[in-house]
Structures are given as C-alpha cells and as structure tokens.
C-alpha atoms as a PDB file:
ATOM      1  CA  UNK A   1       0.000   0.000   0.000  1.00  0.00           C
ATOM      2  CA  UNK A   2       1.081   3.533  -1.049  1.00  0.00           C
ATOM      3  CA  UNK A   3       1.483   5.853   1.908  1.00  0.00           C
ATOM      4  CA  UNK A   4       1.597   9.627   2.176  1.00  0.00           C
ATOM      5  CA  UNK A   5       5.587  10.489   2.514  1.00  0.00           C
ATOM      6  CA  UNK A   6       6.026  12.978   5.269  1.00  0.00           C
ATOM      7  CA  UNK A   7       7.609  16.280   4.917  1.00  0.00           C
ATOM      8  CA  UNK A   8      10.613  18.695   6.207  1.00  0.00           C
ATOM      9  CA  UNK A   9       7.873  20.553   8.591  1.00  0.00           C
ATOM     10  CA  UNK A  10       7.166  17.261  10.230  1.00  0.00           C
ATOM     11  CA  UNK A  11       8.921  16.724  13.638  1.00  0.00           C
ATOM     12  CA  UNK A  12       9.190  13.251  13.207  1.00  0.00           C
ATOM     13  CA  UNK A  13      11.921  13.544  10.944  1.00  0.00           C
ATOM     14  CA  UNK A  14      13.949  15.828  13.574  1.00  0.00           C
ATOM     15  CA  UNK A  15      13.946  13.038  16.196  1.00  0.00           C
ATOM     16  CA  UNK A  16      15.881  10.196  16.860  1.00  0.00           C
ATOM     17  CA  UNK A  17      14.044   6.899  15.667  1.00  0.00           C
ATOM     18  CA  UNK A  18      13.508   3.824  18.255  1.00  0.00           C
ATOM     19  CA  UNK A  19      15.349   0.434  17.869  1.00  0.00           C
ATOM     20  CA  UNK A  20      13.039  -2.674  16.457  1.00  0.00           C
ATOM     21  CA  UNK A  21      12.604  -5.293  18.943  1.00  0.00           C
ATOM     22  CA  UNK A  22      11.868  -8.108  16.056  1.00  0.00           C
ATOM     23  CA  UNK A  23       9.995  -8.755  12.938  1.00  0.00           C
ATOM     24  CA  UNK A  24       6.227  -9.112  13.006  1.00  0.00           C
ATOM     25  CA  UNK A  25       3.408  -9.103  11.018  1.00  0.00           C
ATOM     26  CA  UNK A  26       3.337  -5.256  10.995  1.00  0.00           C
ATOM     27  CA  UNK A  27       6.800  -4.587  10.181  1.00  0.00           C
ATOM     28  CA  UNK A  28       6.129  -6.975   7.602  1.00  0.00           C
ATOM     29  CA  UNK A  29       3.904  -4.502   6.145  1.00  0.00           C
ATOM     30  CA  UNK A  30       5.506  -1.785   7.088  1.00  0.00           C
ATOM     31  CA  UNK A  31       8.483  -2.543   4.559  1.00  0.00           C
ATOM     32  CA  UNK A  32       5.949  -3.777   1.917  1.00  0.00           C
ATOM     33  CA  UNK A  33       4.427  -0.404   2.128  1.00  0.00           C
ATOM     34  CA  UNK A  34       7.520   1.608   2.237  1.00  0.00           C
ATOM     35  CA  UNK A  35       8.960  -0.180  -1.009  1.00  0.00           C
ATOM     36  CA  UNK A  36       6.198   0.267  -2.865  1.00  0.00           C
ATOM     37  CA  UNK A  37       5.719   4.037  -1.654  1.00  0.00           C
ATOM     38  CA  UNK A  38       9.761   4.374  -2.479  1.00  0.00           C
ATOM     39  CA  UNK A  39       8.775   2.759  -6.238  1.00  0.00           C
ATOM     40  CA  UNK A  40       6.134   4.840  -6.481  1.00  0.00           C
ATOM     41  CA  UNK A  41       7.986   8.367  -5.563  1.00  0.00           C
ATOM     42  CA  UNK A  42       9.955   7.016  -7.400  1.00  0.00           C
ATOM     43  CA  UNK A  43      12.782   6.764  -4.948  1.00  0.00           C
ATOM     44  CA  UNK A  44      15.558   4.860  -4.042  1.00  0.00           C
ATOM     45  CA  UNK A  45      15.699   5.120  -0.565  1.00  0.00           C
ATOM     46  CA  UNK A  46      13.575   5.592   2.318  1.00  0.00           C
ATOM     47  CA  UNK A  47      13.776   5.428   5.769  1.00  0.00           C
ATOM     48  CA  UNK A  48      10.345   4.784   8.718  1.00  0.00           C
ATOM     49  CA  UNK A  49      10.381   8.707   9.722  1.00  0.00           C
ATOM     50  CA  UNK A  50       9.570   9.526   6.002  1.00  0.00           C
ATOM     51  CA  UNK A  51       6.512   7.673   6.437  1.00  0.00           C
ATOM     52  CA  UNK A  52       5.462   8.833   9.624  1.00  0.00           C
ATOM     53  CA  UNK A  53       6.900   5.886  11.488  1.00  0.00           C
ATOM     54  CA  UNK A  54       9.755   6.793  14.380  1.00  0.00           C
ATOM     55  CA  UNK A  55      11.274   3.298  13.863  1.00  0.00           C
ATOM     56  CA  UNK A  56      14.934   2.322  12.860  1.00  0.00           C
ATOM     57  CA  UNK A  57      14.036   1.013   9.279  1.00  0.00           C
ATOM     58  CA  UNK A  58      15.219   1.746   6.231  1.00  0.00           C
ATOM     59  CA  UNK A  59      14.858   0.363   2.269  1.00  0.00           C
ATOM     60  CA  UNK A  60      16.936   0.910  -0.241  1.00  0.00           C
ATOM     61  CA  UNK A  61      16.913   0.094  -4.044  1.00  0.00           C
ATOM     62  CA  UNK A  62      19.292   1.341  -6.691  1.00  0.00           C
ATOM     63  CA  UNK A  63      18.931  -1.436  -8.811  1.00  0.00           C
ATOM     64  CA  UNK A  64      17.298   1.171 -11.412  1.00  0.00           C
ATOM     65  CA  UNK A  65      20.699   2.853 -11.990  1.00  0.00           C
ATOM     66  CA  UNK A  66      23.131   1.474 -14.794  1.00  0.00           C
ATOM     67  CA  UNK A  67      26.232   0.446 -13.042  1.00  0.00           C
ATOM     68  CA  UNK A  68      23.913  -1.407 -10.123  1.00  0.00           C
ATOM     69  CA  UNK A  69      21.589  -3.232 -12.085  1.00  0.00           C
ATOM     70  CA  UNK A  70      22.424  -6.434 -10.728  1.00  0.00           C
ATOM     71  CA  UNK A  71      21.683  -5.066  -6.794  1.00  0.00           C
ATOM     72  CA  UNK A  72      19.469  -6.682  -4.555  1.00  0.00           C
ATOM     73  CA  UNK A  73      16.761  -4.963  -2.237  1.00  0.00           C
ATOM     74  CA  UNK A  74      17.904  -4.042   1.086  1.00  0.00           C
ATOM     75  CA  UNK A  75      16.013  -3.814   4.529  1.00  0.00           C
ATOM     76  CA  UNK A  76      18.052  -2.539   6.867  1.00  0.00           C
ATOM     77  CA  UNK A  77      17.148  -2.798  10.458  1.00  0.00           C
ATOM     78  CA  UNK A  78      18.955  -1.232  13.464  1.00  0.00           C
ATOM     79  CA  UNK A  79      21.515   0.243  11.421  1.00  0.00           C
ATOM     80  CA  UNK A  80      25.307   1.409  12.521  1.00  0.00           C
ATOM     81  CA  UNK A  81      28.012   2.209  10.608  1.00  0.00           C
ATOM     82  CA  UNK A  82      30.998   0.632  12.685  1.00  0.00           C
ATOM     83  CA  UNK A  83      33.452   2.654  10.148  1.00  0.00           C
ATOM     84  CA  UNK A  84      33.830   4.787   7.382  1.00  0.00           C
ATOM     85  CA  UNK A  85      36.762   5.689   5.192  1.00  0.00           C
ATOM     86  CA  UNK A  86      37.698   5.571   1.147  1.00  0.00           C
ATOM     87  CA  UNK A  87      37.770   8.887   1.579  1.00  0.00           C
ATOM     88  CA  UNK A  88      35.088  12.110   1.124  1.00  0.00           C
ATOM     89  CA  UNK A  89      33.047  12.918  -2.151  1.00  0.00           C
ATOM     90  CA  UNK A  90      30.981  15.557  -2.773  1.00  0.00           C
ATOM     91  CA  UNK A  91      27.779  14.955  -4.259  1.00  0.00           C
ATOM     92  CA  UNK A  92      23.988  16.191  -4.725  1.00  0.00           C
ATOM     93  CA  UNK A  93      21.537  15.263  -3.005  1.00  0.00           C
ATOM     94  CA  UNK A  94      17.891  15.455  -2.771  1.00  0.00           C
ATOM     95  CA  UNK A  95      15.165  13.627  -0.670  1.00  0.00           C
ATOM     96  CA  UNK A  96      11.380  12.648  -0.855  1.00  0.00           C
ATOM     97  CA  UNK A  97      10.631  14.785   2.161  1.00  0.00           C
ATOM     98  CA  UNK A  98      11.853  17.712   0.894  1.00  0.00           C
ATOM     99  CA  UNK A  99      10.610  18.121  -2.629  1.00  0.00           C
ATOM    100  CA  UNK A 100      12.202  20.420  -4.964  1.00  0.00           C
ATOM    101  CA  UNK A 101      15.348  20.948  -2.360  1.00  0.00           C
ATOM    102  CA  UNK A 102      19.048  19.799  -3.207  1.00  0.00           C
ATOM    103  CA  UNK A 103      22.828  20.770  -2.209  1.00  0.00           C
ATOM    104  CA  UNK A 104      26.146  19.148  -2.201  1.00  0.00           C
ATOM    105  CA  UNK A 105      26.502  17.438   0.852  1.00  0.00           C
ATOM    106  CA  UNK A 106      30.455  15.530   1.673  1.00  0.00           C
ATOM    107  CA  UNK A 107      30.142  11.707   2.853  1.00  0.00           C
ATOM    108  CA  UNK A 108      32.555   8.620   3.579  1.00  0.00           C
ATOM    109  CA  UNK A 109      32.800   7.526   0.102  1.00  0.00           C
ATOM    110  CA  UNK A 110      33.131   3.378   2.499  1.00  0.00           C
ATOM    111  CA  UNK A 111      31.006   2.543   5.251  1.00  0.00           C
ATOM    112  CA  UNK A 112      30.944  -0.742   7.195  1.00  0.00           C
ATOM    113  CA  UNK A 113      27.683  -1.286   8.663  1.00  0.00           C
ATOM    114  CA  UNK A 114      25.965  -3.554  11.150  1.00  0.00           C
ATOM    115  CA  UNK A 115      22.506  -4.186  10.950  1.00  0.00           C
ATOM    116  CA  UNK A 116      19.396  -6.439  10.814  1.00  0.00           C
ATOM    117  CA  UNK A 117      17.652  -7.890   7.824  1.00  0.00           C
ATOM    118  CA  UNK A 118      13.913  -8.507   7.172  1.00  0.00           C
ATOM    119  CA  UNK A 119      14.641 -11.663   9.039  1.00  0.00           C
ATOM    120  CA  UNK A 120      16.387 -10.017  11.464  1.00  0.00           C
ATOM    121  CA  UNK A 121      19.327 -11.962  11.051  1.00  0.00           C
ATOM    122  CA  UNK A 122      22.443  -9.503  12.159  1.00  0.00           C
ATOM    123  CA  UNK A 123      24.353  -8.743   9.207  1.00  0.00           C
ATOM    124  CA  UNK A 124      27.686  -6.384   8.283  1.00  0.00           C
ATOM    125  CA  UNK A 125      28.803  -5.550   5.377  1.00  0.00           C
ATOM    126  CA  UNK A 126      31.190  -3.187   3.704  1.00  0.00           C
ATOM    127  CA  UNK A 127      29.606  -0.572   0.961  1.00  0.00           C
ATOM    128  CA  UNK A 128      31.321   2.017  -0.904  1.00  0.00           C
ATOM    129  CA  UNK A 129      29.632   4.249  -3.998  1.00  0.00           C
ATOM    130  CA  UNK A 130      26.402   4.962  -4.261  1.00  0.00           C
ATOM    131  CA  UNK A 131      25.092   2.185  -2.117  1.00  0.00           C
ATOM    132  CA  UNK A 132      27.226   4.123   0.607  1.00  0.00           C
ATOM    133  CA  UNK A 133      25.477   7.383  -0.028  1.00  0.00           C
ATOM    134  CA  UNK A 134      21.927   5.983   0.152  1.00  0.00           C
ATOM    135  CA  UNK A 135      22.509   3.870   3.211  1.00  0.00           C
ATOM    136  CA  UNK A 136      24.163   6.872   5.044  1.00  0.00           C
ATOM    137  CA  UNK A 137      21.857   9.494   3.721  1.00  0.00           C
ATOM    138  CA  UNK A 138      19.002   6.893   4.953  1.00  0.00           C
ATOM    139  CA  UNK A 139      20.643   6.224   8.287  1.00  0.00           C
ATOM    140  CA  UNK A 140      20.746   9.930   8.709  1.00  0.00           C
ATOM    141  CA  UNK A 141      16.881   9.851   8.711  1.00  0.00           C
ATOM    142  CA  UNK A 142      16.656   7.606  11.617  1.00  0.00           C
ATOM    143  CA  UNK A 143      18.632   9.799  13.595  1.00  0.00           C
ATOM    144  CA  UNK A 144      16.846  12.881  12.918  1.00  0.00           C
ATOM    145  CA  UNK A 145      19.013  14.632  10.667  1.00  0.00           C
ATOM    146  CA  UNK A 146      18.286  15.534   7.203  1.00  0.00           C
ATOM    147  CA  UNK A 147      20.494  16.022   4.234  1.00  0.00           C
ATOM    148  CA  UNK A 148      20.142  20.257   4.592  1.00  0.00           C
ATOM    149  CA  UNK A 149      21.455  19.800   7.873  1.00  0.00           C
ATOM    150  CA  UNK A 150      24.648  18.778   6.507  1.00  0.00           C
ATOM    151  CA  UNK A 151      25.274  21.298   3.908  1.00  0.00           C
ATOM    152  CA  UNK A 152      27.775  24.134   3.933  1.00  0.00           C
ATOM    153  CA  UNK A 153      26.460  27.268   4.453  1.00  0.00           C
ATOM    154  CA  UNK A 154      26.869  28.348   0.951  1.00  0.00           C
ATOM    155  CA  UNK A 155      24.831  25.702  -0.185  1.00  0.00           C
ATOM    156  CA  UNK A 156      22.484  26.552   2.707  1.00  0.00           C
ATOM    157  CA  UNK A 157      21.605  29.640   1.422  1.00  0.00           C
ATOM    158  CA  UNK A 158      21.346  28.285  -2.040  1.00  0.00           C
ATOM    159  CA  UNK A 159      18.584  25.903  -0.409  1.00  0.00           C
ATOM    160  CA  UNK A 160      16.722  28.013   1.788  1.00  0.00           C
ATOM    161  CA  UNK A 161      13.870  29.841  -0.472  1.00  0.00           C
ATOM    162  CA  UNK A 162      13.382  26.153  -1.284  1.00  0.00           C
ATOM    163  CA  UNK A 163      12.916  25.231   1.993  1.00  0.00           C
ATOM    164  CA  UNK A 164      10.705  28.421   2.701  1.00  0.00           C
ATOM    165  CA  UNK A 165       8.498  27.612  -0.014  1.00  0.00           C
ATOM    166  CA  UNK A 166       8.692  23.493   1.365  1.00  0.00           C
ATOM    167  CA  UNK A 167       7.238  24.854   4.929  1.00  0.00           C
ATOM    168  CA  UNK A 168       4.513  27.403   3.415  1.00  0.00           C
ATOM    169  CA  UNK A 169       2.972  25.115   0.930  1.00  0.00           C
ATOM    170  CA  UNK A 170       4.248  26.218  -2.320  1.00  0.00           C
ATOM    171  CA  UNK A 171       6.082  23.198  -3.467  1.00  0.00           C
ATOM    172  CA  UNK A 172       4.654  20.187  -5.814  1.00  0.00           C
ATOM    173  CA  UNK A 173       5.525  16.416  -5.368  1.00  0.00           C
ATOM    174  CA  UNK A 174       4.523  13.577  -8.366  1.00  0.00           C
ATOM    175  CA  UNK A 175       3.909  11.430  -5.002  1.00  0.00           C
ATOM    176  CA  UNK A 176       1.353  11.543  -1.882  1.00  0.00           C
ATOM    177  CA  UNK A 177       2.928  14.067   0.969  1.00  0.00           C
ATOM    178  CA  UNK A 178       1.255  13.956   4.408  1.00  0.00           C
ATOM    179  CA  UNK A 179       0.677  17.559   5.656  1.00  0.00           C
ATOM    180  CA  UNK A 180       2.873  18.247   8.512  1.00  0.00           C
ATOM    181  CA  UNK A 181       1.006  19.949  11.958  1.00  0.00           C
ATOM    182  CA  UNK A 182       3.856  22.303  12.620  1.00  0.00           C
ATOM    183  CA  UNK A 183       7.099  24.185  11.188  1.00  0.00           C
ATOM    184  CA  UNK A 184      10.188  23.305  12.555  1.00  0.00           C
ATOM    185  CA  UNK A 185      13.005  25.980  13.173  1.00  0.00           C
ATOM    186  CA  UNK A 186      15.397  26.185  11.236  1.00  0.00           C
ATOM    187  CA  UNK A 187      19.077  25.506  12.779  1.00  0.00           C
END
C-alpha cells in the first residue's frame, strides 16, 4: 500500500528513531508499504520517519541505476556504521521529504555497517559508492538529521527559499505528501 511520505515541517523527521525489537506481522507490512511508496515516488531510498513511522528502518533500491543493475533490495534494520573511510566525495543530493530541495553534501565515500535484515538476522557488510550514499543518507533519517542539515552554508543559502516555499505550501511532489502539523526551526 502507497502511503503519504512525510515532509521537512514534520517533527518526526527531527527526532531520533527507536530500535526494532523483532519482525512481526506489521513490520512486515511496514516494509511492503515503504517499497512500494519508495517505487512509487519514485525513490531509491527511504527510511520509517519519512513515512510517519519513528522506527529504525530503512529500504533501499538502486537497482534502477546502470552500473547497479544487478543489486538486490535491502532492509536494513537497526543500522550502525561501525566505520567509514575511502575517503570524502561531494555529491547532490535530494530527498522525498523535501521536494524540490538539493545541495552538495560531503560523505565517507566506504562505510561498514551492522545491521538487521527482514529476518532479522544480524548482518555487516562493507559498501562504498552509491550504495554508501543511500545507506548513510538513509541512516541519517533515523537519527533525525536531514540532508540540509549537513550542507555548507553556501549551499544553505542556495537551499533556503526552497525550503521556505517546502514549509509554506508552495512546493509540488509527483507522489502523496502527508501535511505536517507544525514548522520546525530552522538551525
């Protein structure tokens, strides 16, 4: 099932998300729904807070791009990178909750990460590229950070008439968007 995708205004994306306990029937669904929500953005990422859920899951997919068309489908659970290195890169970045926003924002380009699976079987594993990106930029969600909050200030002030417009309504999204209560301040 297609779910509304929260937005930048929503405080459940500013706050820390809680640890699963185990896989049940309605985490089951949960990642069914967020998959086909991420499909449907189309996305390929997304993390619990995005859909109004203050859980540590996340889903990725970037089987859609060229040079990973032979990835899997990931359901990460519980997520923490143990290390990071390779390296920084620079690269844009956008996000479903913030529709119309992007800005260059530095990363590990290598991340070693324990987590759980949909079985919740622990797991590590080493990524590097753009499976590194997603899973970090996805990762950030669950601990209530976005991707503006990791911009330089130049590219800050690039981005912030399009995160004005984001909080007052004047923004469009090819996707369902939950409207968000309040505003959050912005840092």
């Amino acid at each position: 099932m297609i779910v509304p995708i929260t937005l930048y205004s929503d405080e459940v994306l500013h706050r820390k998300a809680l640890p699963i306990e185990g896989v049940d029937a309605d985490i089951e669904e949960l990642v069914g729904s967020m998959f086909e929500t991420m499909y449907n953005a189309p996305g390929i990422g997304l993390a619990a807070p995005q859909v109004g859920r203050s859980l540590q899951l996340l889903v990725v997919d970037i089987s859609c791009m060229k040079e990973y068309a032979g990835a899997k489908p990931m359901v990460v659970i519980n997520p923490r990178i143990i290390a990071s290195g390779g390296g920084y890169l620079a690269m844009e970045e956008g996000c479903l909750s913030l529709p119309g926003v992007q800005g260059d924002v530095v990363r590990p380009a290598t991340i070693n990460l324990q987590y759980r699976d949909e079985h919740f079987e622990e797991r590590t594993g080493e990524f590097s590229g753009m499976f590194a990106r997603v899973l970090q930029h996805e990762i950030d969600h669950l601990e209530g950070r976005l991707f503006v909050d990791r911009l330089k200030k130049r590219e800050m002030r690039r981005a912030k008439k399009d995160l004005d417009a984001l909080v007052s309504g004047r923004f469009s999204a090819s996707y369902p968007v939950a409207s968000a209560p309040v505003a959050v301040a912005q840092a």
